[in-house]
C-alpha atoms as a PDB file:
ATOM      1  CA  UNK A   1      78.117  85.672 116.235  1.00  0.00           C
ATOM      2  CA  UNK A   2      78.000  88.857 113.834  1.00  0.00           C
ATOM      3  CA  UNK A   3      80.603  90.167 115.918  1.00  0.00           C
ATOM      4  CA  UNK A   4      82.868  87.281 116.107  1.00  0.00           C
ATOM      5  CA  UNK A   5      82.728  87.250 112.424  1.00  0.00           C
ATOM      6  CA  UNK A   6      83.460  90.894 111.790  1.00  0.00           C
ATOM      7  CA  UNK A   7      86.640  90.101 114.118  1.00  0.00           C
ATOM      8  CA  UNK A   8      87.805  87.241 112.421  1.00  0.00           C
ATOM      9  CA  UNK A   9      87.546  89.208 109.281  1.00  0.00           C
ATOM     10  CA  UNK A  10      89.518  91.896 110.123  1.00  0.00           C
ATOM     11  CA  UNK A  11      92.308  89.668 111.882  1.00  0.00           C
ATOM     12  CA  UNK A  12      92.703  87.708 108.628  1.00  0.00           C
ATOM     13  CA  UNK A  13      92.697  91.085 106.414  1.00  0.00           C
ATOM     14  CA  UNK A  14      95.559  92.654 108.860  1.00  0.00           C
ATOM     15  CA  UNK A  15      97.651  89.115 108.073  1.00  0.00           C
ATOM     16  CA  UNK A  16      97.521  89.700 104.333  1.00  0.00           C
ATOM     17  CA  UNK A  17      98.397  93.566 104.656  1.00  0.00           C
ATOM     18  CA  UNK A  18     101.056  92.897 106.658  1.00  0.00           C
ATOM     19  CA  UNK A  19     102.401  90.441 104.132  1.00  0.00           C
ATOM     20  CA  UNK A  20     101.802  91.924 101.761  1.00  0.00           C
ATOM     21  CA  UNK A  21     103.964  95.073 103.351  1.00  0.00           C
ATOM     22  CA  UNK A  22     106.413  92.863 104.528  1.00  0.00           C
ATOM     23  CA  UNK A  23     107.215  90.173 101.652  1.00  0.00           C
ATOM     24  CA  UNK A  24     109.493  86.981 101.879  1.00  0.00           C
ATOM     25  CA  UNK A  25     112.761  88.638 101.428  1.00  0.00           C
ATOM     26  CA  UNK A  26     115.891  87.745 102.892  1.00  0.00           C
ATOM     27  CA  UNK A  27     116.093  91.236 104.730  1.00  0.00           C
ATOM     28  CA  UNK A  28     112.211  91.440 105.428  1.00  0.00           C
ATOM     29  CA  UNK A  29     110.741  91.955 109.333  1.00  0.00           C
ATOM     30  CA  UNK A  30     109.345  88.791 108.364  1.00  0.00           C
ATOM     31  CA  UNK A  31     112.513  86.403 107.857  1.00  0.00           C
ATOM     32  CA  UNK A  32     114.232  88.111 110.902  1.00  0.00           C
ATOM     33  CA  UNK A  33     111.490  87.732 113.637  1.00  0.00           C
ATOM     34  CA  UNK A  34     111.280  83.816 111.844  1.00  0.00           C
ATOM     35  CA  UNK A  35     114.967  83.682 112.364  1.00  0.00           C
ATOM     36  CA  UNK A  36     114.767  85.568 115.820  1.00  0.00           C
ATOM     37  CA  UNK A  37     111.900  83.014 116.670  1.00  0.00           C
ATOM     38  CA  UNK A  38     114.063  79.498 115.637  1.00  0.00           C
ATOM     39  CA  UNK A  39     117.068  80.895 117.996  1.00  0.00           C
ATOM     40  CA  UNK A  40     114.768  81.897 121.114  1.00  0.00           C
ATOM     41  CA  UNK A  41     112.994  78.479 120.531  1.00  0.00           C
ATOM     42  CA  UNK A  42     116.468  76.473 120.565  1.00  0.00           C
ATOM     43  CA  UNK A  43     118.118  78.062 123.106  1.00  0.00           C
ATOM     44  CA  UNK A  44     114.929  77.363 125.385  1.00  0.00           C
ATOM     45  CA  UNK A  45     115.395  74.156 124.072  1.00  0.00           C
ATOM     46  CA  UNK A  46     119.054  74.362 125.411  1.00  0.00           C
ATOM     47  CA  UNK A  47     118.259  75.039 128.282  1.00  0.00           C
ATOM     48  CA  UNK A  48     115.445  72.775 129.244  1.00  0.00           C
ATOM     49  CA  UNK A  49     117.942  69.620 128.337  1.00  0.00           C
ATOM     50  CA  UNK A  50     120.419  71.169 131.146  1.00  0.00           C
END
């Protein structure tokens, strides 16, 4: 259980560095892998009503 806490901690501490590194700007890693995501997601999408 100790364990299981120790890695939950340290997942949810790498999530706020990397936010904190990567921001919510319009050029940020962070908008283009959302905006990378939303196309790869549609075109699956696409493709599934063909």
């Amino acid at each position: 259980m100790k364990n299981l806490v120790i890695i939950i901690g340290t997942i949810l501490l790498g999530t706020i560095l990397f936010d904190m590194m990567v921001g919510d700007g319009t050029e940020s890693l962070k908008n283009a892998a959302a905006t990378a995501m939303r196309y790869h997601i549609s075109q699956y999408a696409v493709q599934g009503m063909s």
